[in-house]
Protein backbone atom coordinates (compact mmCIF):
# COMPACT_ATOMS: atom_id res chain seq x y z
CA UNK A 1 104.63 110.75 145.89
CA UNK A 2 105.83 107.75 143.76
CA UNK A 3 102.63 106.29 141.64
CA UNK A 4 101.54 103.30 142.04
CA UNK A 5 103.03 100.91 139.53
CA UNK A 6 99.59 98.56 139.85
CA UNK A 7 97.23 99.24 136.59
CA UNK A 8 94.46 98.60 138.70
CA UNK A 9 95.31 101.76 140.75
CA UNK A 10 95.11 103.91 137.73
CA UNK A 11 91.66 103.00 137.17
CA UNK A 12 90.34 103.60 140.52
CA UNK A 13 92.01 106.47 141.05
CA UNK A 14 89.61 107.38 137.88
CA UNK A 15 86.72 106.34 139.62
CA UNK A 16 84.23 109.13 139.80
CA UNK A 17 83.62 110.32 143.24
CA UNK A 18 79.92 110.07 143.73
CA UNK A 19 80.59 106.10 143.74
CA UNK A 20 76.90 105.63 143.71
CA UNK A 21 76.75 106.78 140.09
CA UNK A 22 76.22 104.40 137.82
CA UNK A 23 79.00 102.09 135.83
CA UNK A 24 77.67 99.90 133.16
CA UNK A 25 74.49 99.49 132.30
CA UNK A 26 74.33 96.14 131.30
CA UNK A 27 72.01 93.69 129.72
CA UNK A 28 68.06 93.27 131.07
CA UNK A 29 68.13 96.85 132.65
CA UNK A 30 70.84 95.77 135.26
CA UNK A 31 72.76 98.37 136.54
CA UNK A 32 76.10 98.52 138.32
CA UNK A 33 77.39 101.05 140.15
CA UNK A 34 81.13 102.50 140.58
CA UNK A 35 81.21 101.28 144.21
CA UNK A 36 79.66 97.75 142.81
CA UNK A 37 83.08 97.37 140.79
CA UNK A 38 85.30 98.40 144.26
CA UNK A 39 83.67 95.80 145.81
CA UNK A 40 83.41 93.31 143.83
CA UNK A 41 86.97 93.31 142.43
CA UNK A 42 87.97 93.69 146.46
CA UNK A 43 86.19 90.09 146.88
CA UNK A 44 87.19 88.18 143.74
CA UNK A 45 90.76 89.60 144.24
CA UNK A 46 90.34 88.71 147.93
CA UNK A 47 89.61 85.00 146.93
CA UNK A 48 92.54 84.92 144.53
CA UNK A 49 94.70 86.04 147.53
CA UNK A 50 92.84 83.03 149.61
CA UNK A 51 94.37 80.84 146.73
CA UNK A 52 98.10 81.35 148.06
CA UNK A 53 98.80 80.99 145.00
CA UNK A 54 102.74 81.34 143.31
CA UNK A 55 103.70 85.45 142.54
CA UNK A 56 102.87 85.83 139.02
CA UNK A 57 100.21 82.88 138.93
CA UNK A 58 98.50 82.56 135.57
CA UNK A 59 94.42 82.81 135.68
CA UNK A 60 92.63 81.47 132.53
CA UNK A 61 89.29 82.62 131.53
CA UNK A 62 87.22 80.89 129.51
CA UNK A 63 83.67 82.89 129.70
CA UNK A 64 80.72 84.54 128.09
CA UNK A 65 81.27 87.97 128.05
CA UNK A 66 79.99 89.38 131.09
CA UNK A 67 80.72 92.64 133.45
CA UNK A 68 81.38 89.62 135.91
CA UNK A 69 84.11 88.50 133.60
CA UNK A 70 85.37 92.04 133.33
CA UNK A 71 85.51 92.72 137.15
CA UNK A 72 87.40 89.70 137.49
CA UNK A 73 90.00 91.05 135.07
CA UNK A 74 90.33 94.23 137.38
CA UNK A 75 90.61 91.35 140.26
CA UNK A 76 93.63 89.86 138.36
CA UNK A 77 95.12 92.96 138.61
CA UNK A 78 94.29 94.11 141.56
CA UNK A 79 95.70 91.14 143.41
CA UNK A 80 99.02 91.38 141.27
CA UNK A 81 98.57 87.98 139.03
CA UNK A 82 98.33 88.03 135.32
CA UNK A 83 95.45 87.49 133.42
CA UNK A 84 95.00 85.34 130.54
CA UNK A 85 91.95 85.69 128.25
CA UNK A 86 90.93 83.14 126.06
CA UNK A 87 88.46 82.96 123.04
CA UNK A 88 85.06 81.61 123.86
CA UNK A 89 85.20 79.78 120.09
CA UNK A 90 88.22 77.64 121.09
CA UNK A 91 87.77 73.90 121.53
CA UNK A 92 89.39 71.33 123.69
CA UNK A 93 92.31 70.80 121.62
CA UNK A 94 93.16 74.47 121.84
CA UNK A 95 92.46 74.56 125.22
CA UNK A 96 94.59 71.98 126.27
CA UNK A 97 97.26 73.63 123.89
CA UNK A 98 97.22 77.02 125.74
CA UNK A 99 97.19 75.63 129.17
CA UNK A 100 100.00 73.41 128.83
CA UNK A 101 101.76 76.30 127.57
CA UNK A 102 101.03 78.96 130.02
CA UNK A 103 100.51 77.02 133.02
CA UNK A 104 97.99 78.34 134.70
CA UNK A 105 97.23 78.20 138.45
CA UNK A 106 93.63 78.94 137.80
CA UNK A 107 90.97 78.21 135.32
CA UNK A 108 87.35 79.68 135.11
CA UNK A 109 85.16 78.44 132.39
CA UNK A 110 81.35 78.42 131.70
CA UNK A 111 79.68 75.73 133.36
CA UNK A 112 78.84 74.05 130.40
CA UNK A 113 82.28 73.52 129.38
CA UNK A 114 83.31 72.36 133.23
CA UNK A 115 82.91 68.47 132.06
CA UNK A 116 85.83 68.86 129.32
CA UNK A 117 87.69 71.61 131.12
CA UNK A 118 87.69 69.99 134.25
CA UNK A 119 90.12 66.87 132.87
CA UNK A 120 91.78 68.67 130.57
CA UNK A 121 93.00 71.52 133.95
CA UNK A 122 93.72 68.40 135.53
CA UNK A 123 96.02 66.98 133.02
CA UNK A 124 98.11 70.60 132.52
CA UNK A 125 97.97 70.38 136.69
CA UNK A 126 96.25 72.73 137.19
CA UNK A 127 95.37 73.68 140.81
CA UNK A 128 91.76 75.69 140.81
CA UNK A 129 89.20 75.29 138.49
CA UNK A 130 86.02 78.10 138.46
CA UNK A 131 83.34 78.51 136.88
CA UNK A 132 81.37 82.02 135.67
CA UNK A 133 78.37 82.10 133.08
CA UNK A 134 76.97 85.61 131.57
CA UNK A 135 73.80 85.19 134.11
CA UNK A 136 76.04 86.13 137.22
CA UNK A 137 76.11 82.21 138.52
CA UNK A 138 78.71 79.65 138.77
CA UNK A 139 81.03 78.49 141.45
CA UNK A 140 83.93 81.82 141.22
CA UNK A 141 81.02 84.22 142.33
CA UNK A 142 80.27 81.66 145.12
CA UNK A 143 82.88 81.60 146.46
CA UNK A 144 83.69 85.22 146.74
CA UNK A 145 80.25 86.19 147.72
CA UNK A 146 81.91 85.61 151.58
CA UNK A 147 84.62 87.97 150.90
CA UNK A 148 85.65 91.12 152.43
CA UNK A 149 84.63 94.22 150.07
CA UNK A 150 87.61 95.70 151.04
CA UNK A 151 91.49 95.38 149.44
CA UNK A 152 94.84 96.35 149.35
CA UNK A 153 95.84 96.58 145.55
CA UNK A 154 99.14 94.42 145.43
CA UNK A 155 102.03 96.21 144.68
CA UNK A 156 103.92 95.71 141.40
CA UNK A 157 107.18 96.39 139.32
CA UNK A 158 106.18 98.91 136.49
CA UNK A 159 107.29 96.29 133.84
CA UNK A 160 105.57 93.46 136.03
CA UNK A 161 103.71 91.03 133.90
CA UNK A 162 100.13 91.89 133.63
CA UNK A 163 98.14 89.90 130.66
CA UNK A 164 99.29 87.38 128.44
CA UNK A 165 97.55 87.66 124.72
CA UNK A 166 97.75 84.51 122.61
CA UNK A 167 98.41 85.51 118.86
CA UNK A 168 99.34 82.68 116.21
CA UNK A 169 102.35 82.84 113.78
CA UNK A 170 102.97 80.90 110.38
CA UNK A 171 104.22 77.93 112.25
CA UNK A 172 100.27 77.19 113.61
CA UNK A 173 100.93 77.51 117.06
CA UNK A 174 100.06 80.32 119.57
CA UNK A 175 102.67 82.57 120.94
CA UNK A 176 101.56 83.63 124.48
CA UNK A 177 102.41 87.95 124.16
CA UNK A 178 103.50 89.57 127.84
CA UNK A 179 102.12 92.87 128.29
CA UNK A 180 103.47 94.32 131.45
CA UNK A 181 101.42 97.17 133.82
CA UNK A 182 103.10 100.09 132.10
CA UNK A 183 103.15 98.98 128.81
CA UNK A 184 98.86 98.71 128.76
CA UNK A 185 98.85 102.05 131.55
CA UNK A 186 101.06 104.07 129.21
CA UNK A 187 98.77 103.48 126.11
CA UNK A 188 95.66 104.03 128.20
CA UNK A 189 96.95 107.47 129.22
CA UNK A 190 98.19 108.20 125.66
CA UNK A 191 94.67 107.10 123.78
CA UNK A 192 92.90 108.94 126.83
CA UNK A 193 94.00 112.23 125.38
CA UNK A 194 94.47 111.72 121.82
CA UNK A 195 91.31 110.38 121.63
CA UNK A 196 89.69 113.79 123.45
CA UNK A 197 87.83 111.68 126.24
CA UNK A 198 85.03 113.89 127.90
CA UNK A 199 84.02 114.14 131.43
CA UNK A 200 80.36 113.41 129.67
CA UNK A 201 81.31 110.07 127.68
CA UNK A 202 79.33 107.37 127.73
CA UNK A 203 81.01 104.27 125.68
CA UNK A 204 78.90 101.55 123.67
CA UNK A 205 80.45 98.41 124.62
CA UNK A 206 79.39 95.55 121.93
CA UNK A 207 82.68 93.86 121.53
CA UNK A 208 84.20 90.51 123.31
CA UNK A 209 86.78 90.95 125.72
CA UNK A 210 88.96 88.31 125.16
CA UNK A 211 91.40 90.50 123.22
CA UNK A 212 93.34 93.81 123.24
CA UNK A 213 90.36 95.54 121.10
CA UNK A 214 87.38 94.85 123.41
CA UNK A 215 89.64 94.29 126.60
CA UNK A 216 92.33 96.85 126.17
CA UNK A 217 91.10 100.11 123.88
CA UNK A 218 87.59 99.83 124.83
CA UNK A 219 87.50 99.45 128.45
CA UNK A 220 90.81 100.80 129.43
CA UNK A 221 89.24 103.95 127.54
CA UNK A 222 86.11 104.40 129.41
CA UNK A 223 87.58 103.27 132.77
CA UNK A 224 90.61 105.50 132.53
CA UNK A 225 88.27 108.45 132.31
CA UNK A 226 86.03 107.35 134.45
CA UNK A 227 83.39 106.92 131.95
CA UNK A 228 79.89 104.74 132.17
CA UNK A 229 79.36 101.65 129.66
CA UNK A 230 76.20 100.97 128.15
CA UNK A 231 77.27 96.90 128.05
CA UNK A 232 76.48 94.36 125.31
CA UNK A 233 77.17 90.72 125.61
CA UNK A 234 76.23 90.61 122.47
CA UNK A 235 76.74 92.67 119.82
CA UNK A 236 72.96 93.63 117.66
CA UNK A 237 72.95 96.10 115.25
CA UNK A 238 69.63 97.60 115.77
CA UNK A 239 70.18 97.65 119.74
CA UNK A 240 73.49 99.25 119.11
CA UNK A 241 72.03 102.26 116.97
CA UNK A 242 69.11 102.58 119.97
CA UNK A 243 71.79 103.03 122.03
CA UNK A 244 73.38 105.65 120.44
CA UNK A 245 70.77 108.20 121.61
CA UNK A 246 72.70 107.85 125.32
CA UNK A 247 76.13 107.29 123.85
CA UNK A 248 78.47 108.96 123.09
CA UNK A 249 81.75 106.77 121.75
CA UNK A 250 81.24 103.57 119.82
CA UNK A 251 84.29 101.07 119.01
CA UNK A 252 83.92 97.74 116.18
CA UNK A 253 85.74 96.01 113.69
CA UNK A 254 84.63 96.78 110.15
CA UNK A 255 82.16 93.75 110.59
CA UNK A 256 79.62 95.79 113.03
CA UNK A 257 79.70 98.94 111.15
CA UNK A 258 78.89 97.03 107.54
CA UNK A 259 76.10 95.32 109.76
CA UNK A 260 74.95 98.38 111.07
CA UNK A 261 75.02 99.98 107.40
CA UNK A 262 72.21 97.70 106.40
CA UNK A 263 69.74 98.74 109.50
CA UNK A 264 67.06 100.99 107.86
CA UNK A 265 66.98 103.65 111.39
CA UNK A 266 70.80 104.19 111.00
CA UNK A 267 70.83 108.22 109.80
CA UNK A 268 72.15 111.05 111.07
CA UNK A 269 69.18 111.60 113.99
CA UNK A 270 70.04 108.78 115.42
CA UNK A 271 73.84 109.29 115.40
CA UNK A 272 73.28 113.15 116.50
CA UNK A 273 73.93 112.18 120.59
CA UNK A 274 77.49 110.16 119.30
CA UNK A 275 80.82 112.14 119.19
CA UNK A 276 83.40 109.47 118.08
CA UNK A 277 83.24 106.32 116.31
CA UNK A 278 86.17 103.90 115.96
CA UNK A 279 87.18 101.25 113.82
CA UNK A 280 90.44 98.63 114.18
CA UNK A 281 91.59 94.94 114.29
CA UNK A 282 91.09 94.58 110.16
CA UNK A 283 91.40 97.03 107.61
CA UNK A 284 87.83 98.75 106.59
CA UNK A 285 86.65 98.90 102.87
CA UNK A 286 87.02 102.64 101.54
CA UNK A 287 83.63 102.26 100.54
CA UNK A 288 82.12 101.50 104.39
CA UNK A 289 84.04 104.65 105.35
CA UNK A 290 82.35 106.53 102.71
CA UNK A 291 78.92 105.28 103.20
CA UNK A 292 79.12 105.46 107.01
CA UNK A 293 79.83 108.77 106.94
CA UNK A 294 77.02 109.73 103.93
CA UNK A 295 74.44 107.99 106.43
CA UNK A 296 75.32 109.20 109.59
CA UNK A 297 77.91 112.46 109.19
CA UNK A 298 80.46 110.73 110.96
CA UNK A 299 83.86 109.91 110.01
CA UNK A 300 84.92 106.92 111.79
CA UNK A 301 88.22 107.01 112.90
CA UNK A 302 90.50 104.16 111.77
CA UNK A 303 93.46 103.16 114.17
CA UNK A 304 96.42 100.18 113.91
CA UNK A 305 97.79 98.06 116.63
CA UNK A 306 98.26 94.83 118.00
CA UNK A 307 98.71 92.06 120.42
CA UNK A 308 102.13 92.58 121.05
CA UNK A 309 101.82 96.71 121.06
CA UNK A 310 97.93 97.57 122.03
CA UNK A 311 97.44 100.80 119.77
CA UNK A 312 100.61 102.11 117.68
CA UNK A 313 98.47 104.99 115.20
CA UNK A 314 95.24 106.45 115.29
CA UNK A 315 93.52 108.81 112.95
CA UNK A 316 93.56 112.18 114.53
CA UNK A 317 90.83 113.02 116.46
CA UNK A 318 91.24 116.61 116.91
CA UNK A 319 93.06 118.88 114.90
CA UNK A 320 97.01 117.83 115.66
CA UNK A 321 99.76 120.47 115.93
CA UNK A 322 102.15 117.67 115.12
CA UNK A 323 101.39 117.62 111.27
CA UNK A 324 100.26 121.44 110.53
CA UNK A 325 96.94 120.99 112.46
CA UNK A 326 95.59 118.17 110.69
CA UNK A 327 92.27 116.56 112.02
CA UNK A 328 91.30 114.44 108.39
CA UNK A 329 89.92 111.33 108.87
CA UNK A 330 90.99 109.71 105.90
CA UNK A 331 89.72 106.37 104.65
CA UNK A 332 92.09 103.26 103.78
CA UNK A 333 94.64 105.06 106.04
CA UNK A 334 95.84 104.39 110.14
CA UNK A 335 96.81 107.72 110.84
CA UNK A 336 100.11 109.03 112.72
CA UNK A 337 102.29 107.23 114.93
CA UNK A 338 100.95 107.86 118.29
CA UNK A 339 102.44 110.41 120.83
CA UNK A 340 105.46 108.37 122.49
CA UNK A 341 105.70 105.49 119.65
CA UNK A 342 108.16 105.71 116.97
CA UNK A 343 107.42 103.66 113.40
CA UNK A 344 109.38 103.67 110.16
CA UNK A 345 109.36 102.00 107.50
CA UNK A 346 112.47 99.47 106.61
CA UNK A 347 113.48 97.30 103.29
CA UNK A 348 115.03 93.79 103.45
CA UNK A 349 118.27 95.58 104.81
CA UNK A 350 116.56 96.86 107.86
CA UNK A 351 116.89 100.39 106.22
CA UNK A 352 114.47 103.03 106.51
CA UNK A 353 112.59 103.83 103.26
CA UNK A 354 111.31 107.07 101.71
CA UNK A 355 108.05 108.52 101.95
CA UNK A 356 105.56 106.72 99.79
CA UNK A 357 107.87 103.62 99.88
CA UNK A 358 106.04 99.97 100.55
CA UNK A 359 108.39 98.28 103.33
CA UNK A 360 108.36 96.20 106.51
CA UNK A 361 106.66 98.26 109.46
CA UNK A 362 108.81 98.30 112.61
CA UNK A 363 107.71 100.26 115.72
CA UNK A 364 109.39 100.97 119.59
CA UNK A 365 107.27 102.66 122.40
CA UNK A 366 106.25 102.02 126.13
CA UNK A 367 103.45 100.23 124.55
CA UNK A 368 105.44 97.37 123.18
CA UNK A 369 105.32 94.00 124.75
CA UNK A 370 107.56 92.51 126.89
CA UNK A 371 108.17 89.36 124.75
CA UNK A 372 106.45 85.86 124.09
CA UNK A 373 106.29 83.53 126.94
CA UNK A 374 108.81 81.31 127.13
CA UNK A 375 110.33 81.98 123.67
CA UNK A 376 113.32 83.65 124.21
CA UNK A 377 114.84 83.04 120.63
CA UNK A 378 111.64 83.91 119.05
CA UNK A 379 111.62 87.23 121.58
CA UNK A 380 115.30 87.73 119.99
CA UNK A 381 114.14 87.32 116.65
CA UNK A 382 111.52 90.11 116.07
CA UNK A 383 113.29 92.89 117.77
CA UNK A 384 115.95 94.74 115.66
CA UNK A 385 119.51 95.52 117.05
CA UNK A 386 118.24 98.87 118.09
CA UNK A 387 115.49 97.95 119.82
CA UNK A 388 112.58 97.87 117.63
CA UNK A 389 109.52 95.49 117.01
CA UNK A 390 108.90 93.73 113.70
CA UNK A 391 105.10 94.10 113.28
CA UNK A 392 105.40 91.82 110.17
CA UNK A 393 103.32 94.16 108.71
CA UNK A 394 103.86 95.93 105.52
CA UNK A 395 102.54 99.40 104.60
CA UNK A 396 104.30 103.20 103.96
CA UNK A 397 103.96 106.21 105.67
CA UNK A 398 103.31 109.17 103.32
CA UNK A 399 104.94 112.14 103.44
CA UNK A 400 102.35 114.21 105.77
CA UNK A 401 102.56 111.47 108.11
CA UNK A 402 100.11 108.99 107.36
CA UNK A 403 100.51 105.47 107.99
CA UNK A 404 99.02 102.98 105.49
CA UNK A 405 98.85 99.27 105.83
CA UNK A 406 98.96 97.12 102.45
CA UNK A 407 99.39 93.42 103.09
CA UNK A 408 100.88 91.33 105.82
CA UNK A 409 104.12 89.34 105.34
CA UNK A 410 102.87 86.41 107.31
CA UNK A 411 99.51 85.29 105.68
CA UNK A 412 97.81 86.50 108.33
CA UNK A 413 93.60 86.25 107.95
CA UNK A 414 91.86 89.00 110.02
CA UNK A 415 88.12 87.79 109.37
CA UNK A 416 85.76 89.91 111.42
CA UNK A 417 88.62 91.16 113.47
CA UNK A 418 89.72 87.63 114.50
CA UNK A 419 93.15 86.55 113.52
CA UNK A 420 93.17 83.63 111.81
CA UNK A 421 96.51 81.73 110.48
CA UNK A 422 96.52 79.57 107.70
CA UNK A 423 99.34 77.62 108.73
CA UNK A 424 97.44 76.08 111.23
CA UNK A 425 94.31 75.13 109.51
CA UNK A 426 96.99 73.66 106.72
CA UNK A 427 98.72 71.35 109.44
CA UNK A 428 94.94 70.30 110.04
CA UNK A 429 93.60 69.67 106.60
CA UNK A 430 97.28 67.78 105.37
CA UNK A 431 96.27 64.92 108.43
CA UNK A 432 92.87 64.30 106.96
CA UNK A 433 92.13 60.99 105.63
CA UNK A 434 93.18 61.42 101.63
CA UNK A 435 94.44 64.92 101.44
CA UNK A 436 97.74 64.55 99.52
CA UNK A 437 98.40 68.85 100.58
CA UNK A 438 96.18 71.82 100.93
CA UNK A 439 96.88 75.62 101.21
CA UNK A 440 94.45 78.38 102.73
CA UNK A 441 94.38 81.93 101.89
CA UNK A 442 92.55 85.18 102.59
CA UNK A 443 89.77 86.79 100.30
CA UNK A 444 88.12 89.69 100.46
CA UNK A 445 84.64 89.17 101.92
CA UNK A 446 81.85 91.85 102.12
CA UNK A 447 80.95 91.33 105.68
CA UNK A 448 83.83 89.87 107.32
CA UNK A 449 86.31 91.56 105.74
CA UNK A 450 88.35 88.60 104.22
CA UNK A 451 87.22 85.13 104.88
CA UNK A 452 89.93 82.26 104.16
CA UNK A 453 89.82 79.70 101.18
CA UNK A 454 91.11 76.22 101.49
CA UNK A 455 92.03 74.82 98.51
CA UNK A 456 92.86 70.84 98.61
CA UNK A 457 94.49 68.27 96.97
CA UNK A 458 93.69 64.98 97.16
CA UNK A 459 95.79 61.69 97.50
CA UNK A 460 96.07 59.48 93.68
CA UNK A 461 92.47 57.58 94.50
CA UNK A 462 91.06 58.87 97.53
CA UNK A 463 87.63 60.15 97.98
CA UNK A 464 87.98 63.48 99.41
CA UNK A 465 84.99 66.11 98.91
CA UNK A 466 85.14 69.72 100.28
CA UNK A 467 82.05 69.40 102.31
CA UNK A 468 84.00 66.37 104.83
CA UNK A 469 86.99 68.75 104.70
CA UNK A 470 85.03 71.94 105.97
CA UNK A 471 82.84 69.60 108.45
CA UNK A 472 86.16 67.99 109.71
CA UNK A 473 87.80 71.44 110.45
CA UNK A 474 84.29 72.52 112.16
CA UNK A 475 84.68 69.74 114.72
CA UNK A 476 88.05 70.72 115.91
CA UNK A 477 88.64 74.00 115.62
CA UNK A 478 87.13 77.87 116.55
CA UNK A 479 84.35 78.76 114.37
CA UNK A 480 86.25 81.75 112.90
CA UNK A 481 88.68 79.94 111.57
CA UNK A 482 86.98 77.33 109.62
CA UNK A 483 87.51 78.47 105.49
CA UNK A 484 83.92 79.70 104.00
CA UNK A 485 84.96 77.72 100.66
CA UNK A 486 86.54 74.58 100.09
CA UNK A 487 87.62 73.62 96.69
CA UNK A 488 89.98 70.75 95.05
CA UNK A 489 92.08 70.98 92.47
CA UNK A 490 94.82 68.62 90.83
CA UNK A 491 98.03 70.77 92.19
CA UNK A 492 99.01 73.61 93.95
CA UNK A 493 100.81 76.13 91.80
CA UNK A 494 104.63 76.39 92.83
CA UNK A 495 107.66 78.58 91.75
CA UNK A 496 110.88 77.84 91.02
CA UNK A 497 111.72 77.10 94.60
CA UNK A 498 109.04 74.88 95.36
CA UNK A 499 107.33 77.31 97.25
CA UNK A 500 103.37 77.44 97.24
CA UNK A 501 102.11 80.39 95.04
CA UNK A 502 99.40 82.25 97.31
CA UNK A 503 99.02 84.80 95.39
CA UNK A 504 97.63 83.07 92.16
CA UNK A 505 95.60 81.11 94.88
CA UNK A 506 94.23 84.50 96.20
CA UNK A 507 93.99 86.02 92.90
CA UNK A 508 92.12 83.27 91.72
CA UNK A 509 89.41 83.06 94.28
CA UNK A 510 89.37 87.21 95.02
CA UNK A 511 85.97 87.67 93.14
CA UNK A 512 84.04 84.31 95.73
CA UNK A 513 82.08 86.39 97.43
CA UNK A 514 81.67 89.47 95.52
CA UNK A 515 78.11 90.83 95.19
């Protein structure tokens, strides 16, 4: 019997069979159970079908996190259309930017965004405009309330286009990443058993879902297995170590678990019920490591991936046959390639460097992407001759197999596991009112991680003061992304080429926010 290529058949095929059991427990001791999510996905995929709309149709979400949001992700799927996640923390100009550019046939947003949504969907032509709030109302639920429970998952190519995952570059703007059904099933499948999944799990879900971490790893995880959630549309610290004494498998960026560090009933009797905690999406202190694992007697396991891959390494989990039966945990590293993805190492040459050596990270797997929408020379561009991805990371793989990343060769800012791209904020800041030039860069930040810097220079004679700059970025642009210092100086420090020196910029504001 051929499988189904539909992800969405996967995961119900996962689905536990007492369907009565429960799901997620979610916020204000709502429950939902496992035949809630057949249904409901049967009548928000049954609207979509009511849509008519083109094969392949683009549907933007624009939402609070909710398990409504997440069941109409399964919908998406379910009905054969791609799904397109956006951050709740992008503005109108961003907005409009992304659906110009992916050309969506449907929008849902939050009612209170549905007076600026509503012209901007018009404008990009777009046909259906929803909207979904974290309370369970709005006009998408509405309207499938009147829809059969029942649905025939549309059938799908394997390498049919599933999600689209916006991720910036050094130009500014977004590149739309195409992940197809088997490039998120196979990593599923692969993280499924590499991460030991029990038929007892029960996964703390505090992240958003409007990327690969929180949509992808987290979910895919539990669902795959056919695991409960104990759901959090928010993420609190204390509420997510009270939770721990029913779960069993907590995922965060570095943020969370620094957070959760400085909550006085974190110890090891309230960690005792937990059996694996995972970090990812920005690179973890060695010290958090350390002192998570003093407090609680857990290592957390670190893991690398991406947009454009999902997960490429992980930090064993259980003792791996691969490299002599290691199972260590070790801090400031990603791990091993995962089963099925190859990585090496490269120089300038595209050449592949000795152990220990600092190069260019280049991976190939079912896991990577199809491409970036409508970019076909920019597709071409990061994919060797031979078929494999440039991260555009740099790191070196030692010589027992560990991965380790050490910078990024595209300024890239992960603060609190949110990308953030100088190049963008740059193009910003150099059309203000009397800034001559500017450049932003990454420091490292004790809660977030790193948080950028903009540093300014301002036009012979204009008034210019870092306070308007910071307040003028607020206004436009995604809270994460707006520089926790501002500072002006007379010039930016150049080489020989004329090319801005970031690293005496970085070196120069490293110690900020230092305690």
């Amino acid at each position: 019997m051929t499988t189904h290529p539909n992800f969405f058949v996967a995961l119900q095929n996962a689905f536990p069979a007492n369907k009565q059991a429960t799901a997620v427990w979610a916020e204000e001791g709502l429950t939902y159970s496992w035949q809630d999510l057949e249904d409901q996905t049967a009548r928000l995929a049954n609207l979509i079908d009511s849509l008519q709309l083109p094969p392949s149709s683009r549907i933007a979400v624009q939402v609070d996190k909710s398990v409504e949001m997440l069941m109409l992700y399964l919908a998406t799927l379910r009905a054969g259309h791609v799904f397109l996640p956006l951050n709740t923390a992008y503005q109108s100009s961003e907005v409009d930017y992304f659906l110009g550019n992916a050309t969506p046939a449907v929008v849902v947003c939050s009612p209170a965004n549905l007076g600026w949504v509503t012209p901007i969907a018009a404008q990009n032509k777009v046909a259906h405009v929803f909207t979904l709030d974290d309370k369970r109302q709005g006009s998408l639920l509405e309207s499938a309330a009147s829809m059969a429970s029942q649905h025939t998952p549309a059938r799908v190519a394997p390498d049919a286009l599933a999600v689209i995952i916006y991720t910036s570059g050094t130009t500014g703007r977004s590149k739309g990443a195409m992940l197809s059904h088997s490039n998120i099933a196979s990593n599923a499948q692969t993280l499924k058993t590499y991460w030991n999944w029990q038929a007892d799990d029960v996964l703390i879900h505090a992240l958003p879902i409007f990327h690969v971490h929180g949509l992808f790893v987290a979910i895919h995880g539990a669902l795959i297995n056919g695991s409960p959630m104990i759901w959090m549309n928010k993420f609190d610290p204390k509420r997510s170590i009270e939770h721990m004494s029913q779960g069993t498998v907590f995922m965060g960026v570095p943020t969370l678990y620094t957070r959760m560090l400085a909550e006085p009933g974190l110890n090891k009797a309230a960690t005792a019920h937990m059996r694996l905690f995972v970090s990812g999406s920005a690179p973890m202190l060695a010290e958090t490591h350390a002192a998570w694992q003093a407090a609680t007697g857990h290592a957390i396991l670190e893991r690398y991936g991406m947009s454009e891959t999902v997960m490429l390494t992980s930090n064993p989990c259980l003792p791996d046959a691969r490299f002599n039966g290691q199972s260590e945990r070790r801090g400031g590293t990603v791990g091993f390639p995962l089963p099925g993805v190859t990585l090496r190492v490269v120089d300038e040459a595209n050449q592949p460097l000795p152990a220990d050596e600092i190069g260019g990270i280049q991976v190939k797997g079912p896991n990577v992407f199809l491409g970036y929408w409508q970019m076909p020379e920019k597709t071409a561009e990061e994919f060797t001759a031979d078929g494999f991805f440039k991260t555009g990371d740099v790191g070196q793989q030692a010589a027992d197999g560990y991965v380790t990343i050490v910078g990024r060769s595209k300024d890239l800012i992960i603060s609190g596991g949110y990308n953030v791209y100088p190049a963008e904020i740059e193009s910003f800041i150099n059309n203000l009112d009397g800034v001559a030039e500017s450049a932003v860069v990454g420091v490292p930040h004790p809660d977030f991680g790193e948080v950028g810097v903009a540093v300014v220079v301002a036009k012979p004679g204009a008034s210019v003061s870092p306070e308007s700059v910071v307040q003028a970025i607020k206004s436009q642009m995604a809270n994460f992304k707006v520089p926790k210092h501002c500072v002006l100086i007379d010039t930016l420090p150049r080489n020989i080429m004329g090319k801005v020196q970031k690293n005496v910029l970085r070196d120069a504001h490293s110690h900020r926010f230092q305690k």
